[in-house]
N, C-alpha and C. Protein backbone atom coordinates (compact mmCIF):
# COMPACT_ATOMS: atom_id res chain seq x y z
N UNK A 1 0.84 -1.17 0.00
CA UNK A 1 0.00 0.00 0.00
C UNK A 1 0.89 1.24 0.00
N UNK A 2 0.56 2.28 -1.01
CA UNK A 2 2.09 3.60 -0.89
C UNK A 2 0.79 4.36 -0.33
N UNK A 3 1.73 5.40 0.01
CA UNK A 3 0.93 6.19 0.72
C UNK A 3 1.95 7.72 0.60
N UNK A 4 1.20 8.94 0.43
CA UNK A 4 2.51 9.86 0.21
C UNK A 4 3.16 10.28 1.74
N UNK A 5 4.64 10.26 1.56
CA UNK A 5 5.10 11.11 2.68
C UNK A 5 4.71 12.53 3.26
N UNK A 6 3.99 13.33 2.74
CA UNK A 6 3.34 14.59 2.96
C UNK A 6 2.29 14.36 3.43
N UNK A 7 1.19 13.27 3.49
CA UNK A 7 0.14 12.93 3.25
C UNK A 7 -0.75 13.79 3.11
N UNK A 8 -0.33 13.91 1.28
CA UNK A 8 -1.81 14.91 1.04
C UNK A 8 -3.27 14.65 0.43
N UNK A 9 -3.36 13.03 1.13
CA UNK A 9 -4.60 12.35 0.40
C UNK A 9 -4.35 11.71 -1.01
N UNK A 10 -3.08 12.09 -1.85
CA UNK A 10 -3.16 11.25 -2.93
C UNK A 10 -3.11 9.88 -3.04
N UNK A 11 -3.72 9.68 -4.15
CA UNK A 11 -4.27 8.21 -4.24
C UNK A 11 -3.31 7.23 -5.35
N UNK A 12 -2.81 8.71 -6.64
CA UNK A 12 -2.30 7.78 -7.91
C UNK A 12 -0.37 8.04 -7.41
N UNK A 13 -0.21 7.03 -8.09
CA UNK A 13 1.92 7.28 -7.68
C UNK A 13 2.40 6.98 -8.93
N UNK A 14 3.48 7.45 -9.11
CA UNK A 14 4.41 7.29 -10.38
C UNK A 14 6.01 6.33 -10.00
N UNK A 15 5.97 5.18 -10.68
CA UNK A 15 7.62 3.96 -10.28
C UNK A 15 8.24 5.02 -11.13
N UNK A 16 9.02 5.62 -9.86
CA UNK A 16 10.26 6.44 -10.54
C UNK A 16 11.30 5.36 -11.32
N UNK A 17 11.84 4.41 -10.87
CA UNK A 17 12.99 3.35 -11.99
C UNK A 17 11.89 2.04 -12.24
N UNK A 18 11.26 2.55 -13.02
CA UNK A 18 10.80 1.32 -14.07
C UNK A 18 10.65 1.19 -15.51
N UNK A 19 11.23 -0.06 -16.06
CA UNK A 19 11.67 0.07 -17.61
C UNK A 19 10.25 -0.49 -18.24
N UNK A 20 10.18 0.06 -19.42
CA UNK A 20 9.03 -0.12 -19.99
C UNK A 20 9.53 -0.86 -21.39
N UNK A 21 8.61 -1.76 -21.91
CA UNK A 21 8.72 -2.76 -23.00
C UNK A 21 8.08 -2.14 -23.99
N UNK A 22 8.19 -1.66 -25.46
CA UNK A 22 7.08 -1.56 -26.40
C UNK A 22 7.82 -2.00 -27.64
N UNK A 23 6.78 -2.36 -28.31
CA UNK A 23 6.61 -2.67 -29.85
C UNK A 23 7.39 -1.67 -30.84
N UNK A 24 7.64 -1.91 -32.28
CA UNK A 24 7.81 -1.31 -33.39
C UNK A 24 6.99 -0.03 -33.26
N UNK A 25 5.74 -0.19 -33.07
CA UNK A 25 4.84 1.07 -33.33
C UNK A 25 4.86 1.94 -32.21
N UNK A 26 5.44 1.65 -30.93
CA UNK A 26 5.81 2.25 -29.98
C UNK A 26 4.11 1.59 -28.78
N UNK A 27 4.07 0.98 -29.29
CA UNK A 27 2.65 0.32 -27.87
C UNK A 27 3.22 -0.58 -26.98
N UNK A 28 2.28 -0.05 -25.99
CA UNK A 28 2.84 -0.71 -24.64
C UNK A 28 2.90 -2.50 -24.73
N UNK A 29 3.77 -2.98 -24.11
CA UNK A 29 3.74 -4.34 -24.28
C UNK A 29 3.82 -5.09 -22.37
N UNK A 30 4.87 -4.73 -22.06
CA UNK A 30 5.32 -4.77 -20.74
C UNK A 30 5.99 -3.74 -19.86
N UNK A 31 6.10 -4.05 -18.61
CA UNK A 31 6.94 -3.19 -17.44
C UNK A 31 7.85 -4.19 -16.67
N UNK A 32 8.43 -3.59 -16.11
CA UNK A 32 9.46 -3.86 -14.46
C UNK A 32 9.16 -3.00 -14.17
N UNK A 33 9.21 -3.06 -12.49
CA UNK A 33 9.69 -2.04 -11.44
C UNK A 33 11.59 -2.64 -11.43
N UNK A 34 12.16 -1.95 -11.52
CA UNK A 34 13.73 -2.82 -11.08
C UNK A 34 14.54 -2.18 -9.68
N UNK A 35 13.85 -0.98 -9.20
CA UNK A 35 13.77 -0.11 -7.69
C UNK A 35 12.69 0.33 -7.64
N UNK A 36 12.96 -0.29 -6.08
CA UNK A 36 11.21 0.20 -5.14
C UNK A 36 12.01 1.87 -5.10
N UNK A 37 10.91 2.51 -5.85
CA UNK A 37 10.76 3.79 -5.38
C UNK A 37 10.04 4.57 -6.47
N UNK A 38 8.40 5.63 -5.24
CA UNK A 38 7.58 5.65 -6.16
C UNK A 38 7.56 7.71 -5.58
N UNK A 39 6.35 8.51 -6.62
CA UNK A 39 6.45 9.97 -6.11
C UNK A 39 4.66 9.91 -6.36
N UNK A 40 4.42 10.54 -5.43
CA UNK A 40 2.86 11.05 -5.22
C UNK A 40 2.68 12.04 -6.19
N UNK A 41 1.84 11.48 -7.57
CA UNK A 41 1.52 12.77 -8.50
C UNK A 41 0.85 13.65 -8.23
N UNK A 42 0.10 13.38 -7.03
CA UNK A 42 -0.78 14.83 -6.52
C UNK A 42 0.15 16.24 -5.82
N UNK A 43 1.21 15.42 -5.53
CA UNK A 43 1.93 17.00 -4.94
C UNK A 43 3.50 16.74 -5.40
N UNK A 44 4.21 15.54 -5.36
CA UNK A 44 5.40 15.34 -6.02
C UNK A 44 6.28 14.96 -4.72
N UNK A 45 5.88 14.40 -4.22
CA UNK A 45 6.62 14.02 -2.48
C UNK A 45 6.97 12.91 -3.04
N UNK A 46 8.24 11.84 -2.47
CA UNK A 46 8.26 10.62 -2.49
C UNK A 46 7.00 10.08 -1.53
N UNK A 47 6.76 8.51 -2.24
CA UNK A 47 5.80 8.02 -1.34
C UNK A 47 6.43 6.58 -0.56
N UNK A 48 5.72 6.29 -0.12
CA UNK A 48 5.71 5.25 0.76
C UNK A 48 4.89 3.95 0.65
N UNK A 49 6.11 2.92 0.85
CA UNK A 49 5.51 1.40 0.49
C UNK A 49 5.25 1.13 2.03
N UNK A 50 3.97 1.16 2.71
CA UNK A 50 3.63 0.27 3.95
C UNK A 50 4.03 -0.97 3.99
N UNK A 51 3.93 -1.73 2.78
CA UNK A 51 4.14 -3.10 2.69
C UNK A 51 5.51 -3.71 3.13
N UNK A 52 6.57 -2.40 3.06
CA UNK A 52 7.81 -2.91 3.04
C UNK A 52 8.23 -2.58 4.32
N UNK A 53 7.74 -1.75 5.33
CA UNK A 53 7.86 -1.45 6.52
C UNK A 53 8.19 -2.65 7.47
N UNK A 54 7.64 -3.46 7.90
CA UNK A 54 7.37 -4.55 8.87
C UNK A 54 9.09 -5.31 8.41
N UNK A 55 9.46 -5.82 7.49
CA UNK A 55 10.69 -6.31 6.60
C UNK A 55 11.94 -5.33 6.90
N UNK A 56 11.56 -4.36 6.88
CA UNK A 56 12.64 -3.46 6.82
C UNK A 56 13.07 -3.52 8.62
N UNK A 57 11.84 -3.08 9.20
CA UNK A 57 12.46 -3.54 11.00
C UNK A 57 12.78 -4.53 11.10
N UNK A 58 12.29 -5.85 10.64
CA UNK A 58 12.93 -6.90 11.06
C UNK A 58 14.51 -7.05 10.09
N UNK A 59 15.01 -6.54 9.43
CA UNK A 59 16.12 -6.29 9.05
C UNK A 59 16.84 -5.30 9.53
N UNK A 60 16.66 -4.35 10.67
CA UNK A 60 17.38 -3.09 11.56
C UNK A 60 17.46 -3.89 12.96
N UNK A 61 16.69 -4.41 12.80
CA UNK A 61 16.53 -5.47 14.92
C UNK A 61 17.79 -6.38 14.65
N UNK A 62 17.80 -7.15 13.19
CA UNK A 62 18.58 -8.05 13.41
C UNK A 62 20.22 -6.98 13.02
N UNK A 63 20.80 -6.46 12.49
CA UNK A 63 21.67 -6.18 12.21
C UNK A 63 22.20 -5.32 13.42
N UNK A 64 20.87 -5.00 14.28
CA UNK A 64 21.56 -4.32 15.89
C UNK A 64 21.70 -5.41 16.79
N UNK A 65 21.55 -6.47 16.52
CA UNK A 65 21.40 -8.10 17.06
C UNK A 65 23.11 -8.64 17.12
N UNK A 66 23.12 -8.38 15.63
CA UNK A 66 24.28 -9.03 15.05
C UNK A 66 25.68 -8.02 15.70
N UNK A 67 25.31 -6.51 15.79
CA UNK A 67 26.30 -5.33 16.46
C UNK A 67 27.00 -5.82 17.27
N UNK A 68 25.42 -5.79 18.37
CA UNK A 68 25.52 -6.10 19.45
C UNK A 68 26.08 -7.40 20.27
N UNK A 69 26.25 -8.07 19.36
CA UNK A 69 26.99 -9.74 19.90
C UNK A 69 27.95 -9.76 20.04
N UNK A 70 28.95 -9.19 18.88
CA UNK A 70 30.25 -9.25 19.41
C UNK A 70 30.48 -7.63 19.90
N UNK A 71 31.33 -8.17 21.41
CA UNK A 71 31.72 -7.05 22.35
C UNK A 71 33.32 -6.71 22.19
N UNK A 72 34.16 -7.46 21.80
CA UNK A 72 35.33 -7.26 22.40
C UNK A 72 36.57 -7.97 21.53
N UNK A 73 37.46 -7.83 20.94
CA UNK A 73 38.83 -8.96 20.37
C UNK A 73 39.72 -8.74 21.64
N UNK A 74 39.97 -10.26 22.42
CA UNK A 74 40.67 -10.16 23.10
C UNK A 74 41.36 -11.04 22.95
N UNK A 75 42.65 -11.44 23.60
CA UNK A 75 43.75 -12.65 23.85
C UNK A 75 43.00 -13.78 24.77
N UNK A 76 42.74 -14.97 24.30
CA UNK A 76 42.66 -15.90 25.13
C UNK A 76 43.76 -15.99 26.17
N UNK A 77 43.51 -16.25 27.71
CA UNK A 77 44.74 -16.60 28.76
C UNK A 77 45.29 -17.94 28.57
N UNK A 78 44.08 -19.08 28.01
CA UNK A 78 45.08 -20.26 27.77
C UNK A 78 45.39 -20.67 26.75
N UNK A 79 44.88 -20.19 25.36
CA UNK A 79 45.29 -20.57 23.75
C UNK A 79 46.40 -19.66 23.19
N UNK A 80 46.06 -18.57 24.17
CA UNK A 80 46.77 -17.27 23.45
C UNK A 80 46.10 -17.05 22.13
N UNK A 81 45.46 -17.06 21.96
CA UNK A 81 44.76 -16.90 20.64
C UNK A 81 43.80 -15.43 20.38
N UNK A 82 43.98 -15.06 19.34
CA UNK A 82 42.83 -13.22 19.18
C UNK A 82 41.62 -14.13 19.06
N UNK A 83 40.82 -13.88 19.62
CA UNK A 83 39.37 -14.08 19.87
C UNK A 83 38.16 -13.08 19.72
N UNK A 84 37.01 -13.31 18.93
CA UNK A 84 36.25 -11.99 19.27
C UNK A 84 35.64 -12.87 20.50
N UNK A 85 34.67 -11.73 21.74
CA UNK A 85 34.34 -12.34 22.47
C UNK A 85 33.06 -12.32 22.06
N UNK A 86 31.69 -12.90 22.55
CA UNK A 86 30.50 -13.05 21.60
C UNK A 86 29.62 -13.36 23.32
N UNK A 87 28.38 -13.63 22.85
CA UNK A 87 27.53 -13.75 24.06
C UNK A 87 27.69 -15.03 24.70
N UNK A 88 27.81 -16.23 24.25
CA UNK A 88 28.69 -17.32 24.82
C UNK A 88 29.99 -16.86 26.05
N UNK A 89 30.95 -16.54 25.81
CA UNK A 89 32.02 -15.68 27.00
C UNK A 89 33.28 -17.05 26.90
N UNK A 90 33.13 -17.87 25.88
CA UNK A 90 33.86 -18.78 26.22
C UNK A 90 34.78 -18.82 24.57
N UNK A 91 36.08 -19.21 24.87
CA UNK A 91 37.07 -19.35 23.79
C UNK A 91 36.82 -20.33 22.72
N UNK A 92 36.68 -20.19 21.45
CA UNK A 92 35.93 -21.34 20.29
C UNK A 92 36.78 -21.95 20.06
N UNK A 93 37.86 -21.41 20.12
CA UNK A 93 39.23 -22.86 20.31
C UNK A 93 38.98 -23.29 20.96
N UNK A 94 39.57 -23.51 22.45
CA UNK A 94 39.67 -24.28 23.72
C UNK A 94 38.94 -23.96 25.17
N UNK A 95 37.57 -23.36 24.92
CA UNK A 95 37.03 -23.76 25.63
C UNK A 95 36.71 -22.71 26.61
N UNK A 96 37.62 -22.08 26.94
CA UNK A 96 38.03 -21.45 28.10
C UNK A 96 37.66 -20.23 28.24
N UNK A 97 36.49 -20.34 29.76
CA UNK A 97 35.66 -19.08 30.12
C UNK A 97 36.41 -17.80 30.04
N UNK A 98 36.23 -16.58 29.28
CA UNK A 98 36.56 -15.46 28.98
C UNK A 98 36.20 -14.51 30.02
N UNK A 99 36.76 -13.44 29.78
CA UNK A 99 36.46 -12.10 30.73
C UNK A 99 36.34 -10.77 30.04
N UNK A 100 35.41 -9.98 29.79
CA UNK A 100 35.27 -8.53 29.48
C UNK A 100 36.43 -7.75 30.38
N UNK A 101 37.50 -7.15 29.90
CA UNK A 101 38.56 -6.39 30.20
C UNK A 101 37.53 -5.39 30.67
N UNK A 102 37.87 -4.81 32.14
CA UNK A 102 37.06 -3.28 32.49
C UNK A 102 38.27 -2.39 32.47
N UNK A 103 37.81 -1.41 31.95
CA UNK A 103 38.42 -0.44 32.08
C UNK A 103 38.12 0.57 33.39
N UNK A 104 39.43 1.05 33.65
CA UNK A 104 39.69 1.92 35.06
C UNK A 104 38.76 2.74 35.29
């Protein structure tokens, strides 16, 4: 469902990048959209896909998910090994319970 960003009640939208197919005589045959992105012909605002909303948060939750997991590259004390540290707290080599370095 688009909807304009201004919301000035318009109803019709224009696919700003979509390629159009025609014939010899120049008649319409086919379309693509090949980018989501549309403009409210009633006032000329970009508009808005509702549809794509719900997708798009669940693609910002997870990538602050993914941030947020790893905390730290530290030295393992018994592999000696660079490690990121992750929500587990434990070394993927050998095992061995980790510690968040605090700072002073």
């Amino acid at each position: 469902m688009l909807v304009c960003s201004r919301k000035c009640g318009g109803t019709l939208f224009r696919a700003v990048f979509a390629e159009v197919d025609v014939d010899s005589a120049g008649e319409y045959q086919d379309h693509r959209v090949t980018q989501p992105g549309y403009i409210c012909l009633n006032c000329g605002a970009p508009a808005l896909d509702l549809a794509q909303v719900p997708g798009e948060l669940e693609a910002e939750e997870q990538a602050e998910e993914a941030a947020a997991s790893v905390t730290a590259d530290i030295l393992c004390p018994v592999c000696e090994t660079m490690v990121q540290l992750d929500a587990n707290m434990e070394c993927p080599n050998c095992g061995s319970p980790l510690e968040v370095p605090r700072l002073p």
